[in-house]
C-alpha atoms as a PDB file:
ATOM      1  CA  UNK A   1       0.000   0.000   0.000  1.00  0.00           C
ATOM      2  CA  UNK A   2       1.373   3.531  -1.291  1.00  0.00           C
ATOM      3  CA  UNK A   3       2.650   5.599   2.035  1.00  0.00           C
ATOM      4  CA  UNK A   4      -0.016   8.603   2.545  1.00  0.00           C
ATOM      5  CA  UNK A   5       0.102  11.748   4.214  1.00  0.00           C
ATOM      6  CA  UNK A   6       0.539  11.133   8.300  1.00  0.00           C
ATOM      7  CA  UNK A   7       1.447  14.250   9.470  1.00  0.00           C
ATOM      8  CA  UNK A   8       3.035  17.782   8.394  1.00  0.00           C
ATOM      9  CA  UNK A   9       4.587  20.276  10.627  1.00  0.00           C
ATOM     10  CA  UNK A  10       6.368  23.929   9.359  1.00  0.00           C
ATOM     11  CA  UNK A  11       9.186  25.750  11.472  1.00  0.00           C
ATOM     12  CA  UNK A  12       9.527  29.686  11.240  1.00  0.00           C
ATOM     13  CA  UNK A  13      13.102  30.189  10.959  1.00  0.00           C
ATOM     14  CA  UNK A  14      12.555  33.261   9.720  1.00  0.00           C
ATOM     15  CA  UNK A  15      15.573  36.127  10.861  1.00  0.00           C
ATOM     16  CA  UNK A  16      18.124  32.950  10.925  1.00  0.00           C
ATOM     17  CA  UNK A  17      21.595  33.284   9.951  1.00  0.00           C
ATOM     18  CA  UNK A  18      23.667  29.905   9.411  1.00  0.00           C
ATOM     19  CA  UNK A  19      22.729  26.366   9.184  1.00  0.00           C
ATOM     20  CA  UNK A  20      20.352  25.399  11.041  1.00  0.00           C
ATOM     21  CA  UNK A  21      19.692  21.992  12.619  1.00  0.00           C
ATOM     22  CA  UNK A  22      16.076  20.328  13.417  1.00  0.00           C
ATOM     23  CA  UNK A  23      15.213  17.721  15.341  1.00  0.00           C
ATOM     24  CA  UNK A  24      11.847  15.962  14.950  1.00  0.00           C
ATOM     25  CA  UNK A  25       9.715  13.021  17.093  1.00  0.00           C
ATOM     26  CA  UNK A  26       6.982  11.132  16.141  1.00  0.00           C
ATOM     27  CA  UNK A  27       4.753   8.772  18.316  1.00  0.00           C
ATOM     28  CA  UNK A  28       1.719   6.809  16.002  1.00  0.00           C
ATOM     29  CA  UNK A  29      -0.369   3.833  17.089  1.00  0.00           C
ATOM     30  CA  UNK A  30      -0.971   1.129  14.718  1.00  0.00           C
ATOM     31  CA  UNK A  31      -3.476  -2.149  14.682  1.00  0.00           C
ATOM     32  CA  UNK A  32      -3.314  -5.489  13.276  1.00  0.00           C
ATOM     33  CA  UNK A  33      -5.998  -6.062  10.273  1.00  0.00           C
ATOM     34  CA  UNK A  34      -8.915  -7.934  11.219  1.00  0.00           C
ATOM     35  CA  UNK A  35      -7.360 -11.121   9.885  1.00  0.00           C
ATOM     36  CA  UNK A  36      -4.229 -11.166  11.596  1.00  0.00           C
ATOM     37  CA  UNK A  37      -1.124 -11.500   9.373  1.00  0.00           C
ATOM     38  CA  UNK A  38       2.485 -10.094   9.161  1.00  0.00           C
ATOM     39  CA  UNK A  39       2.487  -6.834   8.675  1.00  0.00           C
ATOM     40  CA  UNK A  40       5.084  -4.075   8.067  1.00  0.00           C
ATOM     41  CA  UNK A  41       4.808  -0.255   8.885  1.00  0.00           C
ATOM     42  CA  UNK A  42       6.705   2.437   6.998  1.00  0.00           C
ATOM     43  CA  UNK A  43       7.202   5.508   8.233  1.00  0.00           C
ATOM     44  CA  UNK A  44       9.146   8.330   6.056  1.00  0.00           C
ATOM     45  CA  UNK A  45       9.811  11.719   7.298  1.00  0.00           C
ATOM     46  CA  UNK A  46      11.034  14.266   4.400  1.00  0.00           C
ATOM     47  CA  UNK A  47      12.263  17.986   3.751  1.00  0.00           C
ATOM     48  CA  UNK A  48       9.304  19.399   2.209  1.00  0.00           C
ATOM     49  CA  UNK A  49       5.521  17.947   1.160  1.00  0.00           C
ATOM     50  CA  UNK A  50       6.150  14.803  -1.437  1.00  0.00           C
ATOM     51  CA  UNK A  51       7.515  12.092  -0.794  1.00  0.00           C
ATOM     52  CA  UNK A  52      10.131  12.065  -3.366  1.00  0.00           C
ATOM     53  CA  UNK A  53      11.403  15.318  -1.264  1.00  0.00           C
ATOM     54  CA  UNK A  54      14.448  15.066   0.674  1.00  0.00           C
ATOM     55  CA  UNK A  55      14.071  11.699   3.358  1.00  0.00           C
ATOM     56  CA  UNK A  56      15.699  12.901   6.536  1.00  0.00           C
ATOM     57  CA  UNK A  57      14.070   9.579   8.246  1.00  0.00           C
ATOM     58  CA  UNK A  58      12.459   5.943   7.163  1.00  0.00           C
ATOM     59  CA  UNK A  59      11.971   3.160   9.371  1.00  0.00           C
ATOM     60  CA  UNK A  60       9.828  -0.424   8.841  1.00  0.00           C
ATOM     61  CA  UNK A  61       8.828  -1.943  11.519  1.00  0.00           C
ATOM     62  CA  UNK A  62       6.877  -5.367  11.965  1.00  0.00           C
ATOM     63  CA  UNK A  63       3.898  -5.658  13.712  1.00  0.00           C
ATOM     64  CA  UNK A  64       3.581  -8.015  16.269  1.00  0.00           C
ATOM     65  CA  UNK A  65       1.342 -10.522  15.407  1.00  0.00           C
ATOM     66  CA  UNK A  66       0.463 -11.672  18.943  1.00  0.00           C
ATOM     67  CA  UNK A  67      -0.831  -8.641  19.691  1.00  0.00           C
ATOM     68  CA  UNK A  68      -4.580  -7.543  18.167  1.00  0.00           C
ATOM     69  CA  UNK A  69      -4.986  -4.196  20.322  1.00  0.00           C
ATOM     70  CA  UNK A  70      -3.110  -0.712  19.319  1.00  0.00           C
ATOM     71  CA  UNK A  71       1.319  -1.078  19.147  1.00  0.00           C
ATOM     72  CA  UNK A  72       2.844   2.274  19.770  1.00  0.00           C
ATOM     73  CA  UNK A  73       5.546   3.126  17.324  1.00  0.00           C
ATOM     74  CA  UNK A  74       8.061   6.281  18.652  1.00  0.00           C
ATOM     75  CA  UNK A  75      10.785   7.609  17.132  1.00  0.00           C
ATOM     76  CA  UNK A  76      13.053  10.789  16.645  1.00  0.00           C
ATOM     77  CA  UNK A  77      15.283  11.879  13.969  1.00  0.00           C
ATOM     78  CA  UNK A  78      17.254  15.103  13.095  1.00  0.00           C
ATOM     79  CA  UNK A  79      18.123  17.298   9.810  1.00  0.00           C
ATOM     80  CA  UNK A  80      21.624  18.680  10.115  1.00  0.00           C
ATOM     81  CA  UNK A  81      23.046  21.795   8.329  1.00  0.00           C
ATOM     82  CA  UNK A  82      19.806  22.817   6.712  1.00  0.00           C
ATOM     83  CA  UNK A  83      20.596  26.391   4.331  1.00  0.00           C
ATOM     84  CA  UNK A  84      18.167  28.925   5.757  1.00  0.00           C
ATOM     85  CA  UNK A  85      15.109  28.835   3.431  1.00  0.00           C
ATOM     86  CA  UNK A  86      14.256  31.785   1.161  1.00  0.00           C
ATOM     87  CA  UNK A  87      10.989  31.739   2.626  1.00  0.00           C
ATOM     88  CA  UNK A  88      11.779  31.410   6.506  1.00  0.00           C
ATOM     89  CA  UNK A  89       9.482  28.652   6.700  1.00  0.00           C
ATOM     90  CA  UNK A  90      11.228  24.779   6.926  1.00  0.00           C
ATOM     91  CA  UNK A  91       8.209  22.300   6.207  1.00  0.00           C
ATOM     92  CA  UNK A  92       8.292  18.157   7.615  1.00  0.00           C
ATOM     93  CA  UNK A  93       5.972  16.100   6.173  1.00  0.00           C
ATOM     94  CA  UNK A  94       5.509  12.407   7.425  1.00  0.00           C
ATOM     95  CA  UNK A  95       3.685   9.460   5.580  1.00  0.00           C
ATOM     96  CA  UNK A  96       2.628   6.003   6.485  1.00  0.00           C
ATOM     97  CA  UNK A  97       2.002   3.226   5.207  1.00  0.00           C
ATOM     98  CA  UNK A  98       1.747  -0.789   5.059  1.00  0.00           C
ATOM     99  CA  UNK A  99       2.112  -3.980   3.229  1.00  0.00           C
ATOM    100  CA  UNK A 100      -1.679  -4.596   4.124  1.00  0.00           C
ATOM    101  CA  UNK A 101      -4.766  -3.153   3.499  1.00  0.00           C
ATOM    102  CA  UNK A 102      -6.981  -2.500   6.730  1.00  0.00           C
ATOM    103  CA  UNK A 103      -4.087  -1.696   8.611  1.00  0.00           C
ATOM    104  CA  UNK A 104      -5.071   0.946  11.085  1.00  0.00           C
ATOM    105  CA  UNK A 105      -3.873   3.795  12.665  1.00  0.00           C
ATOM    106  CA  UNK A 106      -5.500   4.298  16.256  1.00  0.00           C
ATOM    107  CA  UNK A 107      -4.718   7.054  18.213  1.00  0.00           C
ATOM    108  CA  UNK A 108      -1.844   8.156  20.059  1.00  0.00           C
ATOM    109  CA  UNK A 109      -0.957  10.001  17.121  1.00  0.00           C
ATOM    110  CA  UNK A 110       2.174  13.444  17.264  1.00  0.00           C
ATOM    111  CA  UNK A 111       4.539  14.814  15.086  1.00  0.00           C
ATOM    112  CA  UNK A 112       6.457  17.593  16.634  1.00  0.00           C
ATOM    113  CA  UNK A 113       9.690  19.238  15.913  1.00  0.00           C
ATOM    114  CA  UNK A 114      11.819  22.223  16.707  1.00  0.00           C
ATOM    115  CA  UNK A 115      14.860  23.940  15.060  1.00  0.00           C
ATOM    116  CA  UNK A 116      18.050  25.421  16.571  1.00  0.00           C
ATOM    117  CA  UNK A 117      21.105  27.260  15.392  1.00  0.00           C
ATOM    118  CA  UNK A 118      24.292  26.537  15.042  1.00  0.00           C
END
């Protein structure tokens, strides 16, 4: 199944001089299909909106199948020496996805990030 849109999240580094370095975290819940099988999550964090943007993060992770209710999935990754943007504005965009249809996503769901200088 194609990854789709999780979560997006834009930093104002507007005023910033220098490279600038982010670091992002994501917590999302995830559920076995009703017919349990093995399953694999994706999760890609990029530099922009698309997903053929720059990946700063991408993880699979297995589901385990012993377990029907929600599996919490937590992770944090960081963008290093990022050129201050034209525009001020540094945009993260994170998708999900899975090998199996009626996969689902059940709460527990954040995508935060902050940005610091150098």
């Amino acid at each position: 199944m194609q990854p789709g849109l999780f979560e997006q999240i834009g930093l104002n580094v507007s005023g910033a001089t220098g490279s600038i370095r982010t670091q992002l975290s994501v917590i999302v819940a995830c559920q076995l299909p009703l017919l349990p099988a093995a399953t694999t999550i994706t999760l890609t964090i990029v530099r922009g909106t698309a997903l053929t943007d720059h990946v700063v993060y991408s993880s699979s992770e297995s589901l385990n199948i012993n377990l029907l209710g929600p599996q919490l999935f937590t992770f944090t990754a960081s963008d290093f020496n990022i050129p201050v943007p034209a525009s001020g504005l540094l945009v993260y965009t994170a998708f999900i996805g899975s090998n199996l249809l009626r996969t689902v996503r059940v709460g527990w769901e954040s995508f935060n990030g902050i940005a610091y200088l150098d």
